[in-house]
Protein backbone atom coordinates (compact mmCIF):
# COMPACT_ATOMS: atom_id res chain seq x y z
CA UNK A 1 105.59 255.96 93.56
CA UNK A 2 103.46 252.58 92.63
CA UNK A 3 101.99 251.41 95.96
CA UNK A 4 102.34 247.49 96.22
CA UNK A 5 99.62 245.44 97.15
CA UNK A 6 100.75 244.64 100.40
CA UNK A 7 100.63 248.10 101.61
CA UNK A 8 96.93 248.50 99.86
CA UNK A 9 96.07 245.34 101.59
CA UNK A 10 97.68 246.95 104.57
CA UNK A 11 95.77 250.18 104.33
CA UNK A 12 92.31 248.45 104.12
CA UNK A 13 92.94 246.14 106.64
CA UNK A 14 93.79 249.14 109.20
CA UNK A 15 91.01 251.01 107.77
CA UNK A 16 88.37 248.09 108.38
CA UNK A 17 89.53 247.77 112.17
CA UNK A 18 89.26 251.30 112.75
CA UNK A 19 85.79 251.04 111.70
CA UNK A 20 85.17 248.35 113.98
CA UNK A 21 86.64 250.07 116.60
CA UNK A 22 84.81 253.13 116.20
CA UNK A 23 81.10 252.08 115.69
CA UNK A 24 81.12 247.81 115.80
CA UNK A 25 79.48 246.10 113.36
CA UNK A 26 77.45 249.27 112.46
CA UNK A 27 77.37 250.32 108.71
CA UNK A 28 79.43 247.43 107.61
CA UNK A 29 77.72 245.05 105.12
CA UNK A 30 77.59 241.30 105.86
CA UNK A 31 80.18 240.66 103.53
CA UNK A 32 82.07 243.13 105.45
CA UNK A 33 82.09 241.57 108.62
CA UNK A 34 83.14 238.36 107.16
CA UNK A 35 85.80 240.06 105.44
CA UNK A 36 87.25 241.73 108.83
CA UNK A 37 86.28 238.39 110.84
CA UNK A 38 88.61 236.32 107.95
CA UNK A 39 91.95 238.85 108.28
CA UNK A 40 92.43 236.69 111.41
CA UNK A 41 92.34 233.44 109.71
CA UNK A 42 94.49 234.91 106.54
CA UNK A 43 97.06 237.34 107.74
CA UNK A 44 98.24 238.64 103.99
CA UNK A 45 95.30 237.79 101.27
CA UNK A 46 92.64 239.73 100.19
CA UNK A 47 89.86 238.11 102.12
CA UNK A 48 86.94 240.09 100.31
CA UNK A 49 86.31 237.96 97.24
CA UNK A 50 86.01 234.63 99.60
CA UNK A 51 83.89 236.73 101.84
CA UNK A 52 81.48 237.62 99.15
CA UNK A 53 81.97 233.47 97.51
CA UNK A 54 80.75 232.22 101.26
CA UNK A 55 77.86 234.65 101.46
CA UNK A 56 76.85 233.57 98.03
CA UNK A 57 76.86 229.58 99.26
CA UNK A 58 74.77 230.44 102.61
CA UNK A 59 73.40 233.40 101.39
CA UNK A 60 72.98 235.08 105.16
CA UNK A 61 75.06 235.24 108.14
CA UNK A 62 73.24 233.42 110.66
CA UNK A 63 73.93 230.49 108.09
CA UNK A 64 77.51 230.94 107.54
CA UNK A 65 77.89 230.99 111.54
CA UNK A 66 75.46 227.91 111.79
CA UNK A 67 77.57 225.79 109.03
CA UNK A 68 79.41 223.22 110.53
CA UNK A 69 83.10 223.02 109.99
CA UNK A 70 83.13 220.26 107.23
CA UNK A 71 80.39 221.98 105.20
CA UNK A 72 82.60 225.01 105.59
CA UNK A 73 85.71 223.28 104.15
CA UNK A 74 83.78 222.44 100.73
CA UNK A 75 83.63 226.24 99.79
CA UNK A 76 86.62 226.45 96.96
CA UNK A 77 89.85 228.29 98.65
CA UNK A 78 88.66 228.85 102.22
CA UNK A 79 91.47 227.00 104.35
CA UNK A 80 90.94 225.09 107.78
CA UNK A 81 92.00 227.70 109.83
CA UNK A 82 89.06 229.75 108.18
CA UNK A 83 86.48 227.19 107.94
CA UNK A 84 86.93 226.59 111.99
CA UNK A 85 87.16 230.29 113.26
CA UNK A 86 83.76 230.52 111.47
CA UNK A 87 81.92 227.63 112.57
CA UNK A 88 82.81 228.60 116.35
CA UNK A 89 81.19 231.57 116.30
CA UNK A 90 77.85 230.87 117.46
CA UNK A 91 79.39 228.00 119.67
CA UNK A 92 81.09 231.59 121.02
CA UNK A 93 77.69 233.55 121.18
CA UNK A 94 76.11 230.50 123.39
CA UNK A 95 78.84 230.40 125.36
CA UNK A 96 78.44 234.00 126.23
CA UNK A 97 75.06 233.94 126.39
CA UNK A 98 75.57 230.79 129.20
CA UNK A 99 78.26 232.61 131.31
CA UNK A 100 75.81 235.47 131.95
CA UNK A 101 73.15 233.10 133.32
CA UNK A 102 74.14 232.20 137.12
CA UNK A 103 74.16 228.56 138.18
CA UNK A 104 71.77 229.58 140.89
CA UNK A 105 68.88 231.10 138.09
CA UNK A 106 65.87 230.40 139.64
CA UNK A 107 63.61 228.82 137.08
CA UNK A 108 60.07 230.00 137.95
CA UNK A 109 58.04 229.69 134.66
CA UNK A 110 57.99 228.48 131.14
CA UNK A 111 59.10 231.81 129.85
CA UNK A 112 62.66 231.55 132.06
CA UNK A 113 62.49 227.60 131.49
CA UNK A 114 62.62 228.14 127.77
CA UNK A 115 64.95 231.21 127.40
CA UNK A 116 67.76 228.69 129.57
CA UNK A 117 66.77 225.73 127.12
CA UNK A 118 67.19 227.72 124.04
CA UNK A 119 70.67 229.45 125.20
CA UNK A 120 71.97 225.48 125.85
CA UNK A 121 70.95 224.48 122.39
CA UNK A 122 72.03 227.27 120.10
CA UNK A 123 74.07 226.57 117.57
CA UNK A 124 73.57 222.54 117.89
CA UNK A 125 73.47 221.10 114.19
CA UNK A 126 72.48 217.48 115.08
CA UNK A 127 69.95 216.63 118.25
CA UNK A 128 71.26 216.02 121.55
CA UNK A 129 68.97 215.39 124.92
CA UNK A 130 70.40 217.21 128.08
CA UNK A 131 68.76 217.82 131.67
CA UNK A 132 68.73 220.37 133.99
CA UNK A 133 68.92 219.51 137.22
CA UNK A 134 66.81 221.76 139.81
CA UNK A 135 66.84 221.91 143.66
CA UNK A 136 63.82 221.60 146.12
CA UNK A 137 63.27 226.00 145.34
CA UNK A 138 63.73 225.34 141.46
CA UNK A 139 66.99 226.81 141.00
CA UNK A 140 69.61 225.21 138.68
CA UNK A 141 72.31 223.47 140.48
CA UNK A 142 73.46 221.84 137.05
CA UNK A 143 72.97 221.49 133.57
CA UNK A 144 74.70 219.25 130.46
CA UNK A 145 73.77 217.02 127.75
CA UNK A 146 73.87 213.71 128.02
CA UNK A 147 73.23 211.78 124.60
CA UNK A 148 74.11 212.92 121.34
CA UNK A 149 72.47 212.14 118.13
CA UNK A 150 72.21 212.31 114.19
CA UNK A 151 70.38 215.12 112.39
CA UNK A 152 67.53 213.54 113.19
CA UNK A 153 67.05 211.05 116.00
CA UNK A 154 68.07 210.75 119.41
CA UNK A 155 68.30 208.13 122.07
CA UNK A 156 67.85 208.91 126.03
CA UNK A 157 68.84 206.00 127.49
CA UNK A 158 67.18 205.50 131.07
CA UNK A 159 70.60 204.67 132.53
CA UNK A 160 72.16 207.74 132.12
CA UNK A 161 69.33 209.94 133.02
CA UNK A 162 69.07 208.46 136.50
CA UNK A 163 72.77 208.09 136.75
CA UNK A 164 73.02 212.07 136.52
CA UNK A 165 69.54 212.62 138.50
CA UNK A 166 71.89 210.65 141.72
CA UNK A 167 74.73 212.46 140.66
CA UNK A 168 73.70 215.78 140.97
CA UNK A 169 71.20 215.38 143.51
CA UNK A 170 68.57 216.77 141.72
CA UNK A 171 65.05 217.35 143.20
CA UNK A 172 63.06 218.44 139.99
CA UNK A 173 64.46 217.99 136.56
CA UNK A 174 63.47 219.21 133.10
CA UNK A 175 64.46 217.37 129.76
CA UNK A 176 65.67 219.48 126.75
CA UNK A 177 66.51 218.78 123.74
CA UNK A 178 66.51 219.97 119.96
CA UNK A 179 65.20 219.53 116.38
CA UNK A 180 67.45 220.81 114.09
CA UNK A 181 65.28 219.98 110.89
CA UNK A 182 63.13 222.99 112.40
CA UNK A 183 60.11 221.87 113.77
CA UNK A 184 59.12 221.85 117.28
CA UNK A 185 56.17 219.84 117.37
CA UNK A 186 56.61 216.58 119.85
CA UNK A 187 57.20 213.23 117.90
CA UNK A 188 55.47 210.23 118.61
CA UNK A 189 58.87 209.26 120.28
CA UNK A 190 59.34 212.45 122.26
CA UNK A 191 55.97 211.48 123.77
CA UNK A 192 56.79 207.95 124.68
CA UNK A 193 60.52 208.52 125.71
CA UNK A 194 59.05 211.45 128.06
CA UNK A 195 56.58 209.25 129.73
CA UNK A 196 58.78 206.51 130.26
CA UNK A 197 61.50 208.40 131.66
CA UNK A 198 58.47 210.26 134.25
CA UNK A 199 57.87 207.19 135.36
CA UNK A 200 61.43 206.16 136.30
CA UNK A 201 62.50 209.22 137.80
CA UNK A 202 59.23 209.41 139.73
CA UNK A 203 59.49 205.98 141.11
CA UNK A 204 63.11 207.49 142.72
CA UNK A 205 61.36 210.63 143.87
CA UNK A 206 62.13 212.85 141.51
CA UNK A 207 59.97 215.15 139.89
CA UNK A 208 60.10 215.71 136.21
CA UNK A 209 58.31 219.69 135.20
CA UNK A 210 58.42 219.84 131.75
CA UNK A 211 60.15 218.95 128.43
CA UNK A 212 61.38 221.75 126.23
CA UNK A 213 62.14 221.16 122.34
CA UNK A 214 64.10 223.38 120.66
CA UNK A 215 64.57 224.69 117.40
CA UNK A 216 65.50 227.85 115.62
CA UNK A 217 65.76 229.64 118.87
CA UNK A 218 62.12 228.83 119.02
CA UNK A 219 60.70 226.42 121.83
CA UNK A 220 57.67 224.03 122.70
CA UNK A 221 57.19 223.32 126.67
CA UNK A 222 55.72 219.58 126.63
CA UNK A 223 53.93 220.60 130.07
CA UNK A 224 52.34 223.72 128.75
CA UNK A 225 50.91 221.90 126.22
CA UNK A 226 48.59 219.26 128.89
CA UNK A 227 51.43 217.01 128.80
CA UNK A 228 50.94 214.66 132.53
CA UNK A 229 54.35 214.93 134.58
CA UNK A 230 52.17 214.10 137.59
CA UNK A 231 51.84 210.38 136.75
């Protein structure tokens, strides 16, 4: 008896989960894991041979899961259903990443400074400036961004930065935010922006500590490098 190619696609479909099940991710190729990740954006296609046609566009995983949707939707039979379950996946790892970081973290140095700046940027494809907002022991009481920008170039308008510092009642504040084009080195802008912003916030009492830039899960701290927040 002739086995139709439901019940083949069937058969590999079970077999792929069981894999899963039994060891993760181990063993499976990164075609693989796009393959199982797709069977839940197709229910009844063969998903390996757009698997292996996305791998050859990005080439790796982390830049499949970085694409954004509308890059995504360009690759020849991939669906929107498809295109979106992969571009939230590392919106899903931040998230995860986030929810295991208390509200109360106590941010002591630039080591714990940077790993929370780098967890709220991950996965951001243009730049966007947030705050975290610190109390009087330097624990975070709250955290969000607060401008959004293109790939490249933000605006933090003065306004909102002190409307959020009142808001949240924030003692001590440090600016983040991200390069996407990959470098981490301060612009002339960052530089300006930061000082001007000190200089508001301290005329209101409020200290600013430092300035972290992300990029790449990489990070500069503005006040490690000599940067004056004491002005």
């Amino acid at each position: 008896m002739v086995q139709n190619n439901d019940d083949m696609h069937k058969g590999h479909r079970r077999r792929m989960k069981s894999r899963f099940l039994e060891n993760g991710f181990d063993g499976f190729a990164e075609h693989e894991i796009l393959e199982l990740l797709l069977f839940f954006a197709i229910p009844r296609h063969d998903t390996n041979p757009l698997a292996h046609a996305i791998l050859n566009e990005y080439k790796t995983l982390a830049n499949v899961f970085e694409a954004d949707y509308a890059s995504l939707l360009k690759i020849p039979n991939i669906g929107e259903n498809s295109a979106l379950l992969l571009s939230m996946v590392t919106h899903l790892a931040r998230e995860y990443e986030k929810s295991k970081i208390s509200k109360s973290t106590l941010l002591h140095n630039t080591e714990t400074i940077g790993r929370y700046a780098t967890l709220m940027m991950k996965g951001k494809t243009n730049e966007e400036f947030a705050l975290i907002s610190l109390d009087s022991n330097r624990r975070v009481n709250w955290n969000g961004v607060i401008a959004k920008g293109t790939l490249d170039q933000i605006e933090a308008y003065p306004r909102l930065v002190v409307s959020e510092v009142i808001k949240h009642n924030a003692n001590n504040i440090i600016f983040v935010h991200n390069h996407p084009s990959g470098s981490i080195t301060p612009s002339a802008a960052d530089r300006s922006t930061t000082h001007e912003l000190v200089l508001l916030l301290n005329s209101i009492g409020v200290s600013v500590l430092d300035h972290i830039i992300v990029s790449d899960n990489r990070y500069f701290s503005m006040a490690e490098a000599g940067f004056n927040f004491s002005i």
